[in-house]
N, C-alpha and C. Protein backbone atom coordinates (compact mmCIF):
# COMPACT_ATOMS: atom_id res chain seq x y z
N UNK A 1 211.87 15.60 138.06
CA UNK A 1 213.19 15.03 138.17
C UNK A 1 213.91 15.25 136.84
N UNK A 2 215.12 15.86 136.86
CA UNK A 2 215.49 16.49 135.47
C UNK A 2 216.51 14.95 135.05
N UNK A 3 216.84 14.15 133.69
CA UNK A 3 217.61 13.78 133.26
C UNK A 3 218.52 13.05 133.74
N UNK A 4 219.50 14.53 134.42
CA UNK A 4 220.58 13.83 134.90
C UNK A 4 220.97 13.53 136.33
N UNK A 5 219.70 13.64 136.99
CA UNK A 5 219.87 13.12 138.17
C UNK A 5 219.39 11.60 138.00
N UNK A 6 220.21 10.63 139.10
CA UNK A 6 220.47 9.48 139.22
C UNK A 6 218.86 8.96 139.12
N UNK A 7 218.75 7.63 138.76
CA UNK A 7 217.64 7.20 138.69
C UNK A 7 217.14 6.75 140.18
N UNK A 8 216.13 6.15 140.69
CA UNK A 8 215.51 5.82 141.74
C UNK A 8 216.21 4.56 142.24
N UNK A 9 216.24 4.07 143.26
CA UNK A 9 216.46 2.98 143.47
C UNK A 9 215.48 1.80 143.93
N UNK A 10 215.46 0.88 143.65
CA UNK A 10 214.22 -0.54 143.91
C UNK A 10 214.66 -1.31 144.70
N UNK A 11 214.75 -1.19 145.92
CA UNK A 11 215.52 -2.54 146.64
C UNK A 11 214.36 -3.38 146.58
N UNK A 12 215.04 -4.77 146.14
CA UNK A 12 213.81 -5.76 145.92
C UNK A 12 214.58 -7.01 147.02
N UNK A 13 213.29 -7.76 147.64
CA UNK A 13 213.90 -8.55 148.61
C UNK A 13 213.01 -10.28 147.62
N UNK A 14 213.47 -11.11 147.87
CA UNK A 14 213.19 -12.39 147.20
C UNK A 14 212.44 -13.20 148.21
N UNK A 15 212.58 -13.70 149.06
CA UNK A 15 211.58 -14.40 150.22
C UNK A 15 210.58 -13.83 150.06
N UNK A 16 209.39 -14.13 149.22
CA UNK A 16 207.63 -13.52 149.74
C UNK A 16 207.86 -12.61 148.44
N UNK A 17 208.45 -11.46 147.98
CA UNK A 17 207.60 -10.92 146.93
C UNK A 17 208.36 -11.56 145.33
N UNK A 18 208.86 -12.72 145.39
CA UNK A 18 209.94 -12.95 144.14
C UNK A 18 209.60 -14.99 144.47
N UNK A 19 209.37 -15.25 145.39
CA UNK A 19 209.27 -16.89 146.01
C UNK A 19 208.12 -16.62 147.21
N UNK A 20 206.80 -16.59 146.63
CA UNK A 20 205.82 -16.98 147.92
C UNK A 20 205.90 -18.20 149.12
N UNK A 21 205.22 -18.13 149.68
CA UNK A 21 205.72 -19.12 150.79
C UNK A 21 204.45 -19.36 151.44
N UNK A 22 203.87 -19.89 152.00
CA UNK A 22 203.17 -19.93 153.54
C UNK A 22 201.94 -20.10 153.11
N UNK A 23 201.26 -20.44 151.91
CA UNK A 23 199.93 -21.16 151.47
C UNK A 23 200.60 -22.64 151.19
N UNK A 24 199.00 -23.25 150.49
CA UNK A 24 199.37 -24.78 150.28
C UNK A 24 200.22 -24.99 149.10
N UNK A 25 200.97 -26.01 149.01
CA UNK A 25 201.74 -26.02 147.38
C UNK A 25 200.88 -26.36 146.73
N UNK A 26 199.46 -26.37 146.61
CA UNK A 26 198.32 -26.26 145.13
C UNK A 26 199.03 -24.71 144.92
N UNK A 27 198.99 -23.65 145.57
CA UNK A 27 198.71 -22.67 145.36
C UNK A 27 199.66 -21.71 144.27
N UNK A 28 201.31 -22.71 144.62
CA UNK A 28 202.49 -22.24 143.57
C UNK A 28 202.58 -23.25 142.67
N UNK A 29 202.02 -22.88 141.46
CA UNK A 29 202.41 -23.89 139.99
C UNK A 29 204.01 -23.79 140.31
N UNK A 30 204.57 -24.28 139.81
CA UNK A 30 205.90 -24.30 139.37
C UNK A 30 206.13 -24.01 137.85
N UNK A 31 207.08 -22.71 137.94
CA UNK A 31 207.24 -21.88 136.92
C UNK A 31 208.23 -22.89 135.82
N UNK A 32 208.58 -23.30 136.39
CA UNK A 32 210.13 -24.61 135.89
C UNK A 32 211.08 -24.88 137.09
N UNK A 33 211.92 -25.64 136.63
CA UNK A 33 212.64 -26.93 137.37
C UNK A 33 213.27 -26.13 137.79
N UNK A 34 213.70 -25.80 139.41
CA UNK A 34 214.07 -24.92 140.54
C UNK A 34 215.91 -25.23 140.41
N UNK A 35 216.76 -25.83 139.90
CA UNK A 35 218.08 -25.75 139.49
C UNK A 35 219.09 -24.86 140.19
N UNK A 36 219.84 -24.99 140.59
CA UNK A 36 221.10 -23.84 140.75
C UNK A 36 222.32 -24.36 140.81
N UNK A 37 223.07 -24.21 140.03
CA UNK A 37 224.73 -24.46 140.47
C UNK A 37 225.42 -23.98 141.41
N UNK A 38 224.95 -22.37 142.19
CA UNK A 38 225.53 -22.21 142.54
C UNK A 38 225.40 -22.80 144.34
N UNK A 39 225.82 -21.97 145.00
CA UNK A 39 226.04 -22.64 146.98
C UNK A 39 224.58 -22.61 146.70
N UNK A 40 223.77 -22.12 146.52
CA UNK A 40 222.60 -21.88 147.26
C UNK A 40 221.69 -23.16 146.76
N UNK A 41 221.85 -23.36 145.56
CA UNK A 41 221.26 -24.82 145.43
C UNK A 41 221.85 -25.77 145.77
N UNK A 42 223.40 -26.65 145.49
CA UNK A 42 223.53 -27.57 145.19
C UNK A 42 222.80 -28.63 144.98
N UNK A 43 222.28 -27.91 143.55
CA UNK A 43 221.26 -29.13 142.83
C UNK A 43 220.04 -28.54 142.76
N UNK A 44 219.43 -29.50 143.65
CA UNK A 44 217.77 -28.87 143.56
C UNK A 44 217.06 -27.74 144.87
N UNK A 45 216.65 -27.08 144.30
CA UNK A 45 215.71 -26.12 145.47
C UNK A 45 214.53 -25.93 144.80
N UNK A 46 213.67 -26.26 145.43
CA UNK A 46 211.90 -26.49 145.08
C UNK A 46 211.34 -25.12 145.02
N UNK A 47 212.27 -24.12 146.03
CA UNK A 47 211.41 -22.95 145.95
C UNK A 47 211.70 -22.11 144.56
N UNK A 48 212.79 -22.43 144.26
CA UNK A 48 213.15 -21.90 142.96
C UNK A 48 211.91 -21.63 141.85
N UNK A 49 211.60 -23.29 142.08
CA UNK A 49 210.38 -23.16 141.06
C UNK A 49 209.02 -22.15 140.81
N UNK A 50 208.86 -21.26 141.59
CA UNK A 50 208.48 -20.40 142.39
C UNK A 50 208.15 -19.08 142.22
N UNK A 51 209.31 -18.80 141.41
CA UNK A 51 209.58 -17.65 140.48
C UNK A 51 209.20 -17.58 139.40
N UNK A 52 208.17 -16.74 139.08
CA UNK A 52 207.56 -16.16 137.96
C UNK A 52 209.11 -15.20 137.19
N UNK A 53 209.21 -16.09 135.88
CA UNK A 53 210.13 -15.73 135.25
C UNK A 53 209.84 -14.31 134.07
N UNK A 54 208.32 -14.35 134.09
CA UNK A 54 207.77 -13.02 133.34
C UNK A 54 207.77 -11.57 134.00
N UNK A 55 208.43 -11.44 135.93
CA UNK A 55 208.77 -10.49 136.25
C UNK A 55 209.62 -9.96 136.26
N UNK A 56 210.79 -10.97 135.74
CA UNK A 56 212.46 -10.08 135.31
C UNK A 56 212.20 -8.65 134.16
N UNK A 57 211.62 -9.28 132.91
CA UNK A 57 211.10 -8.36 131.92
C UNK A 57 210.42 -6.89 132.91
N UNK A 58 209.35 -7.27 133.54
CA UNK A 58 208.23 -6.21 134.26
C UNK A 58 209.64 -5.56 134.78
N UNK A 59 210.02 -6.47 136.18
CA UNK A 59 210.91 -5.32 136.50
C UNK A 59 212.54 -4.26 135.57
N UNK A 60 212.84 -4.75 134.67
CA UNK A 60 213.69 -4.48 134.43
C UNK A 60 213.06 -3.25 133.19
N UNK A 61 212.07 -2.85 133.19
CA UNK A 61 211.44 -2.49 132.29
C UNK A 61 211.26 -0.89 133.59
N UNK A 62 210.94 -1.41 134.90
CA UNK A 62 210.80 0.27 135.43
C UNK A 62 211.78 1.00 135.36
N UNK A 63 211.56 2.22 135.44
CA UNK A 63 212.82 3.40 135.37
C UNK A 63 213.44 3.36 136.53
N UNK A 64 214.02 2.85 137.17
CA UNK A 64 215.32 2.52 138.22
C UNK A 64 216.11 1.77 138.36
N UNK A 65 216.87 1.48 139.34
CA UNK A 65 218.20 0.73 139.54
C UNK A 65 218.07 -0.22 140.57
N UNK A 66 217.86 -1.74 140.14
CA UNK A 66 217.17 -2.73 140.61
C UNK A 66 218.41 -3.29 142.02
N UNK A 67 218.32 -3.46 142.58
CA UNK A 67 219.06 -3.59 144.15
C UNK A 67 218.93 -4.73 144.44
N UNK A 68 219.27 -5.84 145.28
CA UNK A 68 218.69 -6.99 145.90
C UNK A 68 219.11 -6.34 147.42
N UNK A 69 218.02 -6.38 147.81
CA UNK A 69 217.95 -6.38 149.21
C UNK A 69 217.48 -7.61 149.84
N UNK A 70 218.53 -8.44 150.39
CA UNK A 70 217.71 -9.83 150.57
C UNK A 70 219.33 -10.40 151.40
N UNK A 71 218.64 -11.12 152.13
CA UNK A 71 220.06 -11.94 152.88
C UNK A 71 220.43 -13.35 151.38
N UNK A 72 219.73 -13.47 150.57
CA UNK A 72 220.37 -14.16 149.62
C UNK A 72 221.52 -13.67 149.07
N UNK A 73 222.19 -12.99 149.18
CA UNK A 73 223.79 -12.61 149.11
C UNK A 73 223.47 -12.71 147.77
N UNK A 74 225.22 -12.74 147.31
CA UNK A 74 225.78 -13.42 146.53
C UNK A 74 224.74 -14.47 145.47
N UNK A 75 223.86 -15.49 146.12
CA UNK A 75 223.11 -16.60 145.11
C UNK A 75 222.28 -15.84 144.45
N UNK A 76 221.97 -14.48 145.13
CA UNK A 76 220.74 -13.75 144.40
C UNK A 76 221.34 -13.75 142.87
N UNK A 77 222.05 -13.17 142.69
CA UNK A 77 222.62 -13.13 141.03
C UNK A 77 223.28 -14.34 140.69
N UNK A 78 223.54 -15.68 141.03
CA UNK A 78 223.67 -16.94 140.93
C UNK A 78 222.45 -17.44 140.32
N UNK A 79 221.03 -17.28 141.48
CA UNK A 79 220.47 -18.39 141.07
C UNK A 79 219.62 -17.66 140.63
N UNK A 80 218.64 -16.72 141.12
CA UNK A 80 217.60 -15.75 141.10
C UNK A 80 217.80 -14.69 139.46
N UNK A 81 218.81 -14.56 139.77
CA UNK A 81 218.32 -13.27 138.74
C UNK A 81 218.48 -14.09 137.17
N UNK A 82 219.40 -15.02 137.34
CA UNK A 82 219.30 -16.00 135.57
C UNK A 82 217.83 -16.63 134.99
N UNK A 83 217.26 -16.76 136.20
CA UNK A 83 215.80 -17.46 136.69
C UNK A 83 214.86 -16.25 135.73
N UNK A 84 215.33 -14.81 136.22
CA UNK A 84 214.76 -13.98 135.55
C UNK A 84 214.67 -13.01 134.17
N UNK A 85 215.78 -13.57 134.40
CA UNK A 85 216.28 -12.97 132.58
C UNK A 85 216.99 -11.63 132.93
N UNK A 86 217.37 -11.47 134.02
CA UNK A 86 218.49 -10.02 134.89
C UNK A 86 219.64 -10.38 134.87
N UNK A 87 220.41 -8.95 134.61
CA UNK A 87 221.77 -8.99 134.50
C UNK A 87 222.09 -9.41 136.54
N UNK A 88 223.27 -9.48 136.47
CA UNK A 88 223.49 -9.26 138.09
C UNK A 88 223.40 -7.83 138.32
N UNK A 89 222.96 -7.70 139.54
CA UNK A 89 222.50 -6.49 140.08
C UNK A 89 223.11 -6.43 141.39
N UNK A 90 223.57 -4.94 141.73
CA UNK A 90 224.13 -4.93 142.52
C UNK A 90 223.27 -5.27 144.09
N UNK A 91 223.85 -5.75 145.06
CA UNK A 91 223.63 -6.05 146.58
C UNK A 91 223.57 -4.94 147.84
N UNK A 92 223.06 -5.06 148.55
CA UNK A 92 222.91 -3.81 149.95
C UNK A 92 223.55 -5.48 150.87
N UNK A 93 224.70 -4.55 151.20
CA UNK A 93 226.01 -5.16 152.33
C UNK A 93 225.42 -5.06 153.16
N UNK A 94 225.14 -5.97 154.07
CA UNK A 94 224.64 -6.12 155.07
C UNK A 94 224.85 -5.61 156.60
N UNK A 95 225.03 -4.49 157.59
CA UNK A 95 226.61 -4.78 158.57
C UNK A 95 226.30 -6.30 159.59
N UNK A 96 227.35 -6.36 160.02
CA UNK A 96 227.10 -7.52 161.22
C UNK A 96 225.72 -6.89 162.04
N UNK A 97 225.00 -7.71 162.68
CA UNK A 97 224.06 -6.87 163.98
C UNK A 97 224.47 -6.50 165.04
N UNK A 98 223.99 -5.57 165.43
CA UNK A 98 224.67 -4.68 165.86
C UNK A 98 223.18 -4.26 167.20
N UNK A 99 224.07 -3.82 168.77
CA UNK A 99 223.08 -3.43 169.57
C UNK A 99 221.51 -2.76 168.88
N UNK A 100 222.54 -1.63 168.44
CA UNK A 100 221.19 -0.99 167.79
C UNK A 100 219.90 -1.11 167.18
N UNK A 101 220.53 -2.77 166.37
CA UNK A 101 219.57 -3.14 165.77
C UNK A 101 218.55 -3.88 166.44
N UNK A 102 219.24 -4.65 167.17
CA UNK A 102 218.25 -5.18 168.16
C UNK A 102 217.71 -4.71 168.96
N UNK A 103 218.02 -3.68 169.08
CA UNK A 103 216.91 -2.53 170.21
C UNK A 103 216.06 -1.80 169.27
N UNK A 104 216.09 -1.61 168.11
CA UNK A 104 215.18 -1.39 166.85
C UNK A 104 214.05 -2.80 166.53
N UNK A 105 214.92 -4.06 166.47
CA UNK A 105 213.72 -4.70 166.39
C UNK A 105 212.57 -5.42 167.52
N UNK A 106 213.35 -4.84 168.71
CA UNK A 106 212.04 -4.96 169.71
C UNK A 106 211.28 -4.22 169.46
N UNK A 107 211.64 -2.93 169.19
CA UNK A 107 210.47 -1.89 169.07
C UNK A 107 210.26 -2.21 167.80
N UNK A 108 210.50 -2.65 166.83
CA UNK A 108 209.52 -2.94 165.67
C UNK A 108 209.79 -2.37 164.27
N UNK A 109 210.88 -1.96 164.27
CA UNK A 109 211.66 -1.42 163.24
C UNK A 109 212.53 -2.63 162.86
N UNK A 110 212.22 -2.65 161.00
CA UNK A 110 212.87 -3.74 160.51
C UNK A 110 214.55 -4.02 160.82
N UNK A 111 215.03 -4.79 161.06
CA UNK A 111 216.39 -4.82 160.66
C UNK A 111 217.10 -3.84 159.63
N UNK A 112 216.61 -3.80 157.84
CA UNK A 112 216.81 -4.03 157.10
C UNK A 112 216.80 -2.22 157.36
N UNK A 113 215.78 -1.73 157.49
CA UNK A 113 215.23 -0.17 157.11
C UNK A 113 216.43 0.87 157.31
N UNK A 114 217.12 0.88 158.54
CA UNK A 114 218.14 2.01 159.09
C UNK A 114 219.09 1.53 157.34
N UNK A 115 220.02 0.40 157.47
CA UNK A 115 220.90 -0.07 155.71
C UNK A 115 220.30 0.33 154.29
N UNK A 116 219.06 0.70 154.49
CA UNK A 116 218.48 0.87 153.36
C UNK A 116 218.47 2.57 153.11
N UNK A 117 218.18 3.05 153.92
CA UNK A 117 217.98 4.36 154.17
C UNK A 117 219.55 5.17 153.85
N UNK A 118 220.31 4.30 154.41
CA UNK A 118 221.88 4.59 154.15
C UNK A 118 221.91 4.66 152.58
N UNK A 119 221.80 3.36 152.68
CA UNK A 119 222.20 2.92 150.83
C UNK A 119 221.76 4.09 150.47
N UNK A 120 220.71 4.47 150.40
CA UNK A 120 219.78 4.82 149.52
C UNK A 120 220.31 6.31 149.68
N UNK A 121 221.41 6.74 150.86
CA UNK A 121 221.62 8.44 150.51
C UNK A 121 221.07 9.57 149.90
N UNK A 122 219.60 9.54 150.36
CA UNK A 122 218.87 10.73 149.76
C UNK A 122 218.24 10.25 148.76
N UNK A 123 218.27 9.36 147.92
CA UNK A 123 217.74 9.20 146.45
C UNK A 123 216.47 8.80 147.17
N UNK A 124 215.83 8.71 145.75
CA UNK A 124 214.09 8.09 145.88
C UNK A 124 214.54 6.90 145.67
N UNK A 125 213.70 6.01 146.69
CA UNK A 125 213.67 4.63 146.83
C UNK A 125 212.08 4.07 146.85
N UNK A 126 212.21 2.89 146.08
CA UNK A 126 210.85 1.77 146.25
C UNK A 126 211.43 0.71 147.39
N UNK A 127 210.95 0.30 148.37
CA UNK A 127 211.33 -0.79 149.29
C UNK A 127 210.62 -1.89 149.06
N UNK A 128 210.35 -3.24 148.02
CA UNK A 128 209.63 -4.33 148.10
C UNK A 128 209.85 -5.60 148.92
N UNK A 129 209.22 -5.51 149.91
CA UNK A 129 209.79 -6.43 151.03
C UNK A 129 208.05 -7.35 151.29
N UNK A 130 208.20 -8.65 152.09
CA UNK A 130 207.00 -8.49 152.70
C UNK A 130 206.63 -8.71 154.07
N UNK A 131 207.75 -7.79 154.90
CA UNK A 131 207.94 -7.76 156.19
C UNK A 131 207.63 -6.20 156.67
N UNK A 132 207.37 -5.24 155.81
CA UNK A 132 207.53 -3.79 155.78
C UNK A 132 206.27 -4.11 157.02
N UNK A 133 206.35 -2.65 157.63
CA UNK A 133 205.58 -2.17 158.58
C UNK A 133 205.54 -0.64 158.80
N UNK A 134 204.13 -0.23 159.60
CA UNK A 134 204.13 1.22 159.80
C UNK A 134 205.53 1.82 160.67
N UNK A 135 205.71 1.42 161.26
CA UNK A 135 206.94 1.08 162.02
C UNK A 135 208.38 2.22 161.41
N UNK A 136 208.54 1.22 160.16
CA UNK A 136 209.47 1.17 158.98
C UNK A 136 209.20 2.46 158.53
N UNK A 137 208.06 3.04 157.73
CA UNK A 137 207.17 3.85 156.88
C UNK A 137 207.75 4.86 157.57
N UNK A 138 206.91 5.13 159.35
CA UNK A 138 207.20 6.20 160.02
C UNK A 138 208.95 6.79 160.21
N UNK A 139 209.86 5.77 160.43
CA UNK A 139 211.14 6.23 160.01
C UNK A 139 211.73 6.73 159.04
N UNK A 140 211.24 6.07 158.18
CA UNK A 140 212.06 6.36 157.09
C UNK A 140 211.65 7.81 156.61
N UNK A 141 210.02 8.15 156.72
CA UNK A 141 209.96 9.37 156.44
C UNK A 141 210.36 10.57 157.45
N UNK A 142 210.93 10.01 158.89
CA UNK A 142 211.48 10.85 159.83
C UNK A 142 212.74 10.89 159.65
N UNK A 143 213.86 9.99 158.51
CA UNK A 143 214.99 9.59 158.53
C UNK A 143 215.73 10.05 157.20
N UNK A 144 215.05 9.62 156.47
CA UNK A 144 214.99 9.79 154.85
C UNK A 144 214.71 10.93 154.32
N UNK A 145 215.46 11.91 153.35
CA UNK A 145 215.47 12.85 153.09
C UNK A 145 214.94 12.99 151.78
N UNK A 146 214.94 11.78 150.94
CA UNK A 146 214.41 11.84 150.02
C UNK A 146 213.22 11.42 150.14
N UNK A 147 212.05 11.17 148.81
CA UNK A 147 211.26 10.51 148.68
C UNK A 147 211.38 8.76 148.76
N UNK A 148 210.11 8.09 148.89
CA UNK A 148 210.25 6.37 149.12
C UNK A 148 209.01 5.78 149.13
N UNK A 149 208.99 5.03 148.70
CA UNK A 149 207.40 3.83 148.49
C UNK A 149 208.02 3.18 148.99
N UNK A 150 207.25 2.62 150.28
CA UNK A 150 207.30 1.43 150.93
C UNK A 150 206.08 0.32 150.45
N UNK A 151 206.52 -1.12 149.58
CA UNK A 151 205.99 -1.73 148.85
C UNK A 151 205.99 -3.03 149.80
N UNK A 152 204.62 -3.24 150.57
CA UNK A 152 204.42 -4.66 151.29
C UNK A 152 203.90 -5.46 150.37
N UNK A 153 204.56 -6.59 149.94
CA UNK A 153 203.54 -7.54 149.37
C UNK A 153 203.47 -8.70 150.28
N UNK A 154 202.17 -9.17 149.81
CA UNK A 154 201.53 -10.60 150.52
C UNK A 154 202.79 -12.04 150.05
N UNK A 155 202.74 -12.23 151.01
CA UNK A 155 204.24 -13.47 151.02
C UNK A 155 203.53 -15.04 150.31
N UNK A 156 201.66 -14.82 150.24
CA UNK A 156 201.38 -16.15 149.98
C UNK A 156 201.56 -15.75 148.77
N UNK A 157 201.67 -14.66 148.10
CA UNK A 157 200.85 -14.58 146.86
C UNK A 157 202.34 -14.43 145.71
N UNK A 158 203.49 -13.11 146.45
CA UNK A 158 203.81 -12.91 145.94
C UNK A 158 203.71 -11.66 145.05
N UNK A 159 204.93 -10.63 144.50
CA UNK A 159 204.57 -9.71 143.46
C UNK A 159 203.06 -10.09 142.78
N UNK A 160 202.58 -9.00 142.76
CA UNK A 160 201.09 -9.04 141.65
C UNK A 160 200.88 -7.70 140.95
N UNK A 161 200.31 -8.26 140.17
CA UNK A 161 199.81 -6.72 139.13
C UNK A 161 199.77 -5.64 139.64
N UNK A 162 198.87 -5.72 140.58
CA UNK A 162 198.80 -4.67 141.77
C UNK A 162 199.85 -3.88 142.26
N UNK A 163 200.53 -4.72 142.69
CA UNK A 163 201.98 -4.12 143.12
C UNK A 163 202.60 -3.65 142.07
N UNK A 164 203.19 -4.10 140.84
CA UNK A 164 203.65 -3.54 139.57
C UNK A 164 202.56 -2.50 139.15
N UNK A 165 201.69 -2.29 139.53
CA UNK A 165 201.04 -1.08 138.81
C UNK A 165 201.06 0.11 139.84
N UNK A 166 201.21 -0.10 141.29
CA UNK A 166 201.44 0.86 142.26
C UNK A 166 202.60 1.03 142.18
N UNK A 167 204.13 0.69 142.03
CA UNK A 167 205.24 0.49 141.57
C UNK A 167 205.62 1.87 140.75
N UNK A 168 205.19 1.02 139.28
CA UNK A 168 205.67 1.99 138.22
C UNK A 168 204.92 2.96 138.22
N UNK A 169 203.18 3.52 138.72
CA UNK A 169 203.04 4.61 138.50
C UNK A 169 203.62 5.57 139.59
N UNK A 170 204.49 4.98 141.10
CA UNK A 170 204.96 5.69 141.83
C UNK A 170 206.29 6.61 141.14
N UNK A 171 206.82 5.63 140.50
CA UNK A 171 207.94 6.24 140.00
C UNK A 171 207.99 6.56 138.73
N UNK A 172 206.88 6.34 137.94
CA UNK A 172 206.57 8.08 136.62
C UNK A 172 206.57 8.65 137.49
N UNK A 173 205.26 8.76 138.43
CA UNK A 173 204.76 10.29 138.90
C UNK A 173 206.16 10.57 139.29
N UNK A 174 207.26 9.79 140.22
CA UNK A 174 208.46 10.63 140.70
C UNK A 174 208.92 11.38 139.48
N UNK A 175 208.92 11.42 138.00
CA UNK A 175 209.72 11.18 137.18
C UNK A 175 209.29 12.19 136.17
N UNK A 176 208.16 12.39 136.34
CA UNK A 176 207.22 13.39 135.26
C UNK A 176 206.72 12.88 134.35
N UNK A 177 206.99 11.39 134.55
CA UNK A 177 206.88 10.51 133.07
C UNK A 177 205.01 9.70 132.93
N UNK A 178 204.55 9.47 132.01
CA UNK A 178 203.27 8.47 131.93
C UNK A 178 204.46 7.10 131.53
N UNK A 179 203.08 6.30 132.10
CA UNK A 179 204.03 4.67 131.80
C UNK A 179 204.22 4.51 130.70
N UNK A 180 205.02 4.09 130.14
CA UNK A 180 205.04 3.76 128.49
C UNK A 180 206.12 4.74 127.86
N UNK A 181 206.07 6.06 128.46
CA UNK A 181 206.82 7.11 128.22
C UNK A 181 208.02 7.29 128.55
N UNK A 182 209.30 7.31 128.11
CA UNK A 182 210.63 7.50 128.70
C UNK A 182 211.43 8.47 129.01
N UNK A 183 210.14 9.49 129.06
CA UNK A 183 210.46 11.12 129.66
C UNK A 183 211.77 11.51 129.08
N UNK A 184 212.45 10.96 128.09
CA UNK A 184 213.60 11.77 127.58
C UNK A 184 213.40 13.24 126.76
């Protein structure tokens, strides 16, 4: 990948790989006091607390262009990304639903995948969701012209090392780069 072509894109989704969910609350310490001013709190939201604030750094540290892919609109850079130490980052517009889609998600194709694939106009994309499916995978590489890591994480657990290390070495190798290295 030479220079001056555009960097990769990361659509990152917040439900499950950014705010786990669906184990016992032993299982999420609370990172700090879950807060938001904006709509999405008024006041307190517990899941807030939730968020590992040492993955803003991780992510903002890979070589791409961090996305929110997430029906958190708008609060994503309200409440979420201050949480992380991220600038606001731009959003994937959602369209209204639409027949299509719902005849996509009977058969088992995410909502989200056909908008992403758009967005994403050819570039290399990471997808971190934790709804992904073979489903998804098989389109996108029948759909998608560019390259793409489709990134499932576990919704109890949340982003993990694991995932940040399958992550960034997906996108050196896209890049020509070793980790650490800024291929300039």
């Amino acid at each position: 990948m030479t220079s001056s072509a555009p960097r990769p894109l990361l659509f990152l989704d917040i439900d499950g790989p950014l705010i786990p969910f669906g184990g016992t609350t032993q299982e999420y310490p609370a990172q700090a006091e879950g807060t938001c001013s904006g709509p999405c709190g008024s006041g307190r939201n517990p899941l807030l607390s939730r968020i590992d604030p040492a993955h803003g750094p991780r992510l903002a540290a890979l070589p791409c262009e961090l996305v929110w892919a997430t029906t958190w609109a708008d609060d994503a850079n309200e409440c979420v990304a201050p949480r992380l130490g991220l600038p606001p980052l731009p959003l994937v517009n959602w369209p209204e639903p639409s027949d299509t889609e719902e005849q996509d998600e009977r058969g088992g194709l995410h909502w989200k995948t056909r908008t992403l694939v758009d967005r994403a106009a050819g570039r290399p994309f990471v997808w971190i969701d934790d709804e992904i499916t073979d489903i998804d995978r098989a389109w996108i590489a029948a759909h998608h012209r560019g390259q793409a890591l489709l990134r499932r994480v576990d919704a109890r657990r949340g982003l993990t090392e694991a995932d940040f290390a399958a992550v960034g070495e997906w996108l050196h190798a896209l890049r020509g780069t070793a980790p650490g290295n800024s291929g300039s």
